[in-house]
C-alpha atoms as a PDB file:
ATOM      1  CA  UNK A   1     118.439 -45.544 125.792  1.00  0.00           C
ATOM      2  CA  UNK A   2     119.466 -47.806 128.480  1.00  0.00           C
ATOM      3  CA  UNK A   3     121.420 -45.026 130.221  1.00  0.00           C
ATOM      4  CA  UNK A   4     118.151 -42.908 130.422  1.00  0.00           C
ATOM      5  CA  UNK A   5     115.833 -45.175 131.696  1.00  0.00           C
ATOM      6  CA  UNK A   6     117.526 -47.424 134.144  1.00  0.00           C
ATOM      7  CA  UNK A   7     117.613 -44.784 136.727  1.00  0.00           C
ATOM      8  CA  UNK A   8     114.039 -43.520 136.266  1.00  0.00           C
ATOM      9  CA  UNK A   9     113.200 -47.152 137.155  1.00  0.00           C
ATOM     10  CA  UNK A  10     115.100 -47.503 139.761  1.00  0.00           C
ATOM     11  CA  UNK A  11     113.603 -44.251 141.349  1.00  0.00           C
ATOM     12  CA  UNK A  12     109.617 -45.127 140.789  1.00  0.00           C
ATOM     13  CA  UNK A  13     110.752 -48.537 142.524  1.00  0.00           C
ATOM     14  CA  UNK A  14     112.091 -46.466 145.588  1.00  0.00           C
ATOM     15  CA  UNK A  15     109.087 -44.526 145.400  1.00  0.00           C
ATOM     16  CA  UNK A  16     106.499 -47.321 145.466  1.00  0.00           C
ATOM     17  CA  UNK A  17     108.565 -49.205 148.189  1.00  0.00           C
ATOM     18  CA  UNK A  18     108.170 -45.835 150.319  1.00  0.00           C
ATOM     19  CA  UNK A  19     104.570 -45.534 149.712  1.00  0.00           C
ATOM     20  CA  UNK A  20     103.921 -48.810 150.759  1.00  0.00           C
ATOM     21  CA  UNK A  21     106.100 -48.776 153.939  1.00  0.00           C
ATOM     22  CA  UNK A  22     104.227 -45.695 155.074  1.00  0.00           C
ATOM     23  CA  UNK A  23     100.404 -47.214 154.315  1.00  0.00           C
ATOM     24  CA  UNK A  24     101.516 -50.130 156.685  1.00  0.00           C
ATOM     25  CA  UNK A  25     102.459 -48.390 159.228  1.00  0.00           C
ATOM     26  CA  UNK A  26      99.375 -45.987 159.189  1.00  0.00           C
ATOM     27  CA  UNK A  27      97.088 -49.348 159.551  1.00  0.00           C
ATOM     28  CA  UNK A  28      98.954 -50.703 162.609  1.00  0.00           C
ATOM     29  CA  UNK A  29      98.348 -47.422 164.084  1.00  0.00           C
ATOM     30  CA  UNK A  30      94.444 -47.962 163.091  1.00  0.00           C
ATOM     31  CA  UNK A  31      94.426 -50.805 164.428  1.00  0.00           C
ATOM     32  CA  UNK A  32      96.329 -49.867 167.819  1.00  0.00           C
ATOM     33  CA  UNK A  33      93.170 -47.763 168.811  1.00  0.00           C
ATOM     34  CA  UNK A  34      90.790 -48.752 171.742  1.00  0.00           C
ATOM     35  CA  UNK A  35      87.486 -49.997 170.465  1.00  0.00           C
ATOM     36  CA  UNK A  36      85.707 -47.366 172.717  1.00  0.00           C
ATOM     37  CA  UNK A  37      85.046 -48.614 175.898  1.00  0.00           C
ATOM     38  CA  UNK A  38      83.999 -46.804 178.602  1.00  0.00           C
ATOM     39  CA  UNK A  39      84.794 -46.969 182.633  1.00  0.00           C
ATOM     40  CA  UNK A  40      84.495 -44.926 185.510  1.00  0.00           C
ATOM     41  CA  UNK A  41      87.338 -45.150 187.895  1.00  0.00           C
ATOM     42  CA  UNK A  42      85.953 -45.165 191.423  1.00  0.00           C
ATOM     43  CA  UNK A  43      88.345 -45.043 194.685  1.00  0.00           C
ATOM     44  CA  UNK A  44      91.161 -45.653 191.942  1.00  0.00           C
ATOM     45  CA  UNK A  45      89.250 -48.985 190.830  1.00  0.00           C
ATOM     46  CA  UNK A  46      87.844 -49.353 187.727  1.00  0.00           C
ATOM     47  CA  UNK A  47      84.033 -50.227 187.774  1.00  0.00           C
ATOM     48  CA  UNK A  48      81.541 -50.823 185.115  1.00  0.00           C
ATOM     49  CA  UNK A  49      79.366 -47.334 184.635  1.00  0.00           C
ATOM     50  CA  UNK A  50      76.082 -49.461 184.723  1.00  0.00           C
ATOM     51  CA  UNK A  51      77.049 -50.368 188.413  1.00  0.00           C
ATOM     52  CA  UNK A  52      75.058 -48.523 190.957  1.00  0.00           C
ATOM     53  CA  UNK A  53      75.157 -48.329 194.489  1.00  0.00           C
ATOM     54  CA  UNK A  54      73.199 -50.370 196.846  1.00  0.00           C
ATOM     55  CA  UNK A  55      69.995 -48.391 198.428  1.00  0.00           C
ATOM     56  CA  UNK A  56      70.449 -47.727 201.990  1.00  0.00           C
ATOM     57  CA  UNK A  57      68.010 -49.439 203.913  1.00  0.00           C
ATOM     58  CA  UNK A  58      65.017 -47.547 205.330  1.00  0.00           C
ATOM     59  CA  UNK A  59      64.206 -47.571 209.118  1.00  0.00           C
ATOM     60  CA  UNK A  60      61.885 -49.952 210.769  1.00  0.00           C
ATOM     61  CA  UNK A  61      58.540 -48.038 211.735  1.00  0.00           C
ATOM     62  CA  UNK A  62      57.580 -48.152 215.106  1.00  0.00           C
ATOM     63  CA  UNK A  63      55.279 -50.558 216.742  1.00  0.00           C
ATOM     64  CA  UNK A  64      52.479 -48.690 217.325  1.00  0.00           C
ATOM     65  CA  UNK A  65      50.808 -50.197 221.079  1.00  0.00           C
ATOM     66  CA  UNK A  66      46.554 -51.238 220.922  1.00  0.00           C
ATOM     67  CA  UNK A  67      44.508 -51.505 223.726  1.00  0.00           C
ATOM     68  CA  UNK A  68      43.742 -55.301 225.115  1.00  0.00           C
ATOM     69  CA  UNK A  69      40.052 -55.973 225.081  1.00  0.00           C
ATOM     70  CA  UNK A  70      38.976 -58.595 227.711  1.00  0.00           C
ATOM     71  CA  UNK A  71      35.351 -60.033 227.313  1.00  0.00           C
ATOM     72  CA  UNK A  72      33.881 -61.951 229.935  1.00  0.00           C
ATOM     73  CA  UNK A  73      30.395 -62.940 230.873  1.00  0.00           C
ATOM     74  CA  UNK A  74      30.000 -60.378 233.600  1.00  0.00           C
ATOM     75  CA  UNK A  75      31.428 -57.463 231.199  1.00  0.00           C
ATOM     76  CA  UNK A  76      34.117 -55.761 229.053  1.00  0.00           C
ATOM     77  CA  UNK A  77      37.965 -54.479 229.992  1.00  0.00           C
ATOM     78  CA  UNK A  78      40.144 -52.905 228.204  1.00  0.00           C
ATOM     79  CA  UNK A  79      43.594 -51.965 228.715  1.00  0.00           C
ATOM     80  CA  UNK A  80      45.865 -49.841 226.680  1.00  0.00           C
ATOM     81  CA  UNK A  81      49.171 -49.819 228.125  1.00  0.00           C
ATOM     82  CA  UNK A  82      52.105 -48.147 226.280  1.00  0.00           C
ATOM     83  CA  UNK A  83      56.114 -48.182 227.162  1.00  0.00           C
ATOM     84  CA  UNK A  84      55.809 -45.253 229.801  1.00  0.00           C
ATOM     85  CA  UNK A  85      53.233 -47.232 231.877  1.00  0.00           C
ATOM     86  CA  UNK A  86      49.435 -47.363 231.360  1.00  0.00           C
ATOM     87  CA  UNK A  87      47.419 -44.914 229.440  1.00  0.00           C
ATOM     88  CA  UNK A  88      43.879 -46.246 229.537  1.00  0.00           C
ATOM     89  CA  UNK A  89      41.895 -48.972 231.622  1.00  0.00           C
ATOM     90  CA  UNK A  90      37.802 -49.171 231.394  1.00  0.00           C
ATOM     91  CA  UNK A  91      35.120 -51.034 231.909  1.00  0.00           C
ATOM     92  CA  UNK A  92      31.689 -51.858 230.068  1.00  0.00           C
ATOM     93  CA  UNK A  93      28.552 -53.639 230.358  1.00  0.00           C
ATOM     94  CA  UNK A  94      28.826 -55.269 226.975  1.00  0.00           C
ATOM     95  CA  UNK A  95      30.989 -54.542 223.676  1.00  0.00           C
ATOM     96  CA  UNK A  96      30.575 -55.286 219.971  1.00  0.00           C
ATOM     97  CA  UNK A  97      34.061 -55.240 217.958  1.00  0.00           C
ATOM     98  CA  UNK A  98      34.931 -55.887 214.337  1.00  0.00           C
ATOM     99  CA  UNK A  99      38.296 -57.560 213.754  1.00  0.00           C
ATOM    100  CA  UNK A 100      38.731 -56.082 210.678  1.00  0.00           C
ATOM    101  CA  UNK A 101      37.645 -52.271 210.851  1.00  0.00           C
ATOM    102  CA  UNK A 102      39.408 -52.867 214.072  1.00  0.00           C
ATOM    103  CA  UNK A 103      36.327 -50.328 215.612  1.00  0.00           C
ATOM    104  CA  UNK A 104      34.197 -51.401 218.740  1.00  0.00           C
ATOM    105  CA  UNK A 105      31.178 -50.190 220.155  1.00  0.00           C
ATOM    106  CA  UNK A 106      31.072 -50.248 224.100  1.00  0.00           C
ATOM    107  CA  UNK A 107      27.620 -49.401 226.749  1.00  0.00           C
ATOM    108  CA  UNK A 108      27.729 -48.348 229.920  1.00  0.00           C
ATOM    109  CA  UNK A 109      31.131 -46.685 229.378  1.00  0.00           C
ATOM    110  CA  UNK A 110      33.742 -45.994 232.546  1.00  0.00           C
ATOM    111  CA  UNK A 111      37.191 -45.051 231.708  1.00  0.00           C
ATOM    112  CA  UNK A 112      40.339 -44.044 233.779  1.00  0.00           C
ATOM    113  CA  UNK A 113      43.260 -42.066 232.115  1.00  0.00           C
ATOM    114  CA  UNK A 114      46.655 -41.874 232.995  1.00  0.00           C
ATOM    115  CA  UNK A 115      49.784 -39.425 232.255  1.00  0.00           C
ATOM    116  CA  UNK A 116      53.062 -40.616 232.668  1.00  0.00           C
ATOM    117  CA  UNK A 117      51.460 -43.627 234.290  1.00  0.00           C
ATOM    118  CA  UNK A 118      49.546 -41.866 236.852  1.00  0.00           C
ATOM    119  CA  UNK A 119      46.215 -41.960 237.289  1.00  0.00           C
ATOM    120  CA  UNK A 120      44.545 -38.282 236.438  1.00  0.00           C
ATOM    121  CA  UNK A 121      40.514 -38.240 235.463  1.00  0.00           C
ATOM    122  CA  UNK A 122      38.029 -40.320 235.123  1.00  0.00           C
ATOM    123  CA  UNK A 123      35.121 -40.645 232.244  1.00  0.00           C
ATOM    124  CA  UNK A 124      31.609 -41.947 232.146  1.00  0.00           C
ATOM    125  CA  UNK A 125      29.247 -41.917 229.576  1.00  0.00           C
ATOM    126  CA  UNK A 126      26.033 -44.669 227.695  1.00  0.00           C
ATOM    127  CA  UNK A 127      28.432 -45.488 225.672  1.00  0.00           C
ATOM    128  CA  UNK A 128      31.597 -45.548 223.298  1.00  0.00           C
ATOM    129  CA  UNK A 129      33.491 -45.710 220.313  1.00  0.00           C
ATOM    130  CA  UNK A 130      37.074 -47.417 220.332  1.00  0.00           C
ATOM    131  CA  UNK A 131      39.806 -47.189 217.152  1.00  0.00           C
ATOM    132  CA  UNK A 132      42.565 -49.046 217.409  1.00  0.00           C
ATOM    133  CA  UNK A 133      43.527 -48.146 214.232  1.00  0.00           C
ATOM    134  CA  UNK A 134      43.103 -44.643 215.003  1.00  0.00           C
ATOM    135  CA  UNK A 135      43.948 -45.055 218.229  1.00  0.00           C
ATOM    136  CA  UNK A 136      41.049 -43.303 220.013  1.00  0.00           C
ATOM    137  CA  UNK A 137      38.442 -43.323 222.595  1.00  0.00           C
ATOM    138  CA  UNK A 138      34.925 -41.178 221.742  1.00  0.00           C
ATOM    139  CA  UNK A 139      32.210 -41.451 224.437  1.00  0.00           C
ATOM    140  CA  UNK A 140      28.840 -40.275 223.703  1.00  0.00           C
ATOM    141  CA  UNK A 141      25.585 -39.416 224.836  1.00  0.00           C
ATOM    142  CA  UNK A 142      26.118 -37.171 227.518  1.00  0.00           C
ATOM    143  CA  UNK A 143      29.819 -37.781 229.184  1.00  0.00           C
ATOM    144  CA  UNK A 144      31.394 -36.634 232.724  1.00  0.00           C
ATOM    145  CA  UNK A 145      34.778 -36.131 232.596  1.00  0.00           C
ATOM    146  CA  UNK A 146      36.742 -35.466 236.263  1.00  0.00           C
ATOM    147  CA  UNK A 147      40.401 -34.472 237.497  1.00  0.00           C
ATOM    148  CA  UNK A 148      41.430 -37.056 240.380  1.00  0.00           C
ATOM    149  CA  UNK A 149      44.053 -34.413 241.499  1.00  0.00           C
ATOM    150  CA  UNK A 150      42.246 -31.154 241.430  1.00  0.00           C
ATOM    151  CA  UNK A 151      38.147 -30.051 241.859  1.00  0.00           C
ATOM    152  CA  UNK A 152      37.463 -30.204 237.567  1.00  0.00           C
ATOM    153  CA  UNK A 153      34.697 -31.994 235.803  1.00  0.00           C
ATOM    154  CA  UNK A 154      34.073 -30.986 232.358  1.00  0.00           C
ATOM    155  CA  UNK A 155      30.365 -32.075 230.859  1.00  0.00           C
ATOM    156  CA  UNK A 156      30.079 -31.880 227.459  1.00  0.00           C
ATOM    157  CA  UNK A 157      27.606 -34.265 224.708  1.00  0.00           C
ATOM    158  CA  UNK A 158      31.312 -36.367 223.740  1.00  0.00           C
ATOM    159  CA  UNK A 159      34.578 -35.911 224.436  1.00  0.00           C
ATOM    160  CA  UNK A 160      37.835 -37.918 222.241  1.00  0.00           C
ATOM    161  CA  UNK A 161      40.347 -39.062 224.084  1.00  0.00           C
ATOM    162  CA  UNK A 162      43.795 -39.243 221.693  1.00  0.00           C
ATOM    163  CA  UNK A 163      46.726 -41.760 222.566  1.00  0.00           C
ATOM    164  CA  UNK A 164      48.883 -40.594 220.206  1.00  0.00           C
ATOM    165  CA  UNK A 165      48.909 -36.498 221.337  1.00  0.00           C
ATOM    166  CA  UNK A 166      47.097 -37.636 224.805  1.00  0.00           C
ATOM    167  CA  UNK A 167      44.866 -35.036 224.843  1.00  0.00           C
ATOM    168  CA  UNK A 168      41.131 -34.789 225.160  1.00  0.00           C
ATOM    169  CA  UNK A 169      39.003 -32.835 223.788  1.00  0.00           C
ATOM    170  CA  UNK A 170      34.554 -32.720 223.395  1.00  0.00           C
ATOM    171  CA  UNK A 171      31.798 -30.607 221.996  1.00  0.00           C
ATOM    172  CA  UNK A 172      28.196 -30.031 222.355  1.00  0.00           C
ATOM    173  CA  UNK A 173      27.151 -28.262 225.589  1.00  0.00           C
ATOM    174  CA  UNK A 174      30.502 -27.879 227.235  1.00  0.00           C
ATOM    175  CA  UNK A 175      30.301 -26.906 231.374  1.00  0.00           C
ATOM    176  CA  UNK A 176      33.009 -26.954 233.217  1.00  0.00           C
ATOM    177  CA  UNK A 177      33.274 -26.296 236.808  1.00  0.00           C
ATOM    178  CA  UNK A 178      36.230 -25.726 238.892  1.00  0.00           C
ATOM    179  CA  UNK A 179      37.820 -23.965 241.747  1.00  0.00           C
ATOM    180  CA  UNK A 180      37.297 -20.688 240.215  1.00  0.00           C
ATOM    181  CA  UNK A 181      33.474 -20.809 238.820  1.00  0.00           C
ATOM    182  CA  UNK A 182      31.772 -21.789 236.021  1.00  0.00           C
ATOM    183  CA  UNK A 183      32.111 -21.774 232.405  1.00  0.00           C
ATOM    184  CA  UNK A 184      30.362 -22.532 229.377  1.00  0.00           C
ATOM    185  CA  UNK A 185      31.725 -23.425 225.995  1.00  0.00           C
ATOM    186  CA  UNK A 186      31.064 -24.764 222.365  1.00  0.00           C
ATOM    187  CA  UNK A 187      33.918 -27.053 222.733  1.00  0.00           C
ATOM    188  CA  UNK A 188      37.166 -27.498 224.927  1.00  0.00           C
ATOM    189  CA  UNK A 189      40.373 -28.943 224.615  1.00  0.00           C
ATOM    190  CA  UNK A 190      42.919 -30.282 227.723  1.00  0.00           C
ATOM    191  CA  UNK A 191      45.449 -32.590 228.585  1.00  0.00           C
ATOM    192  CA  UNK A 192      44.351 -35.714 230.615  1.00  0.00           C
ATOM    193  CA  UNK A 193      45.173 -34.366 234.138  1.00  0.00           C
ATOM    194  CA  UNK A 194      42.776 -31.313 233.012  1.00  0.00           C
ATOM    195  CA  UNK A 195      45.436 -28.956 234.601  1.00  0.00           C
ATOM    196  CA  UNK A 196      45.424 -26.996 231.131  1.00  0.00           C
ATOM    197  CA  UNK A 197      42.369 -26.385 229.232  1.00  0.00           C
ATOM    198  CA  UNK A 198      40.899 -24.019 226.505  1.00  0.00           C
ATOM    199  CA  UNK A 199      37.543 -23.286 225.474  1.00  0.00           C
ATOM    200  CA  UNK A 200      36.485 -22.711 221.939  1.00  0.00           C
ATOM    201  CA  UNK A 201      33.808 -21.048 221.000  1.00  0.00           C
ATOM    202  CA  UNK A 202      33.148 -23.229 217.827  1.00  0.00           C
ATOM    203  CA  UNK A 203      33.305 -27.279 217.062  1.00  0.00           C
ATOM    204  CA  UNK A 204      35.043 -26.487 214.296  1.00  0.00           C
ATOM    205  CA  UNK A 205      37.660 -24.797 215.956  1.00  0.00           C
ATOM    206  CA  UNK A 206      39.038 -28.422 216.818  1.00  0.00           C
ATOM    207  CA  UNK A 207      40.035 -29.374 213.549  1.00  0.00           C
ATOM    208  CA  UNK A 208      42.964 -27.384 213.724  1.00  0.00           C
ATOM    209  CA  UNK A 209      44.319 -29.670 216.506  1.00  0.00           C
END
């Protein structure tokens, strides 16, 4: 009997020795793993995913130039002057302006224009409208507008001048008269020096500029 099952014993004590070795070794492998981590390598760096990049920073807007209002006892000034020399200077009997529409009313209204600094026409007219925020001129109530360098004058019931496209334009009644006649308009639209103009046969036909 001994004979018999000494080696059996023997051989299931191998056995469980063998199965024992080889569970061990399967846990250290277990617990060799990574826990799951993430990165993203960058420029051969590593760096956290979460980590974004900085926002460029956005340009500065440009300063956009008002016109200087001057009020004095005997009357009103204003100047608008830009980087490329003067654009506006006028004169009225009196002004009103509100500081925080940043709209004044002026009377007895006399403007001169410039274009590249230069003077080019003149305006008169009862009275105007001035937006600074806008940055426009209307004059109203029956205005004269006149070329210093050629024989125009444009008469129309207002007339906008624009700082920012430096154009002017007017409605209601337009006449102009020049070195080659007379014309008649709805409405009319010119640069400052009135060397280029066009007549429109509608008001409305300004909103597309």
């Amino acid at each position: 009997m001994r004979s018999i099952f000494k080696p059996i014993t023997v051989w299931l004590l191998l056995a469980v020795c063998c199965a024992a070795l080889v569970l061990q070794g399967c846990a250290k492998l277990e617990r060799a793993k990574p826990a799951g981590s993430k990165s993203l390598l960058v420029d051969k760096q590593s760096k956290p995913q979460s980590e974004s990049k900085p926002d460029p920073q956005q340009p500065a807007e440009p300063v956009k130039e008002t016109p200087k209002l001057e009020i004095t006892q005997s009357g009103v000034t204003l100047r608008w002057a830009e980087k490329n020399g003067s654009q506006m200077t006028a004169s009225a009997k009196s002004a009103d302006f509100n500081e925080v529409t940043q709209v004044g009313s002026l009377l007895d209204f006399s403007a001169q224009l410039y274009e590249n600094g230069k003077l080019t026409a003149g305006v008169s007219a009862p009275k105007a409208t001035v937006d600074t925020d806008k940055r426009t001129v209307i004059a109203s109530g029956g205005v004269t507008l006149k070329s210093l360098e050629r024989s125009t004058v444009i008469k129309a019931g207002w007339i906008k001048w624009d700082a920012n496209t430096r154009k002017v334009m007017g409605n209601g009644g337009v006449k102009i008269t020049s070195d080659t006649g007379v014309a008649e308009a709805a409405a009319f639209i010119a640069d400052t020096s009135l060397k280029s103009y066009t007549l429109l046969s509608s008001g409305k036909e300004l909103e597309k500029y």
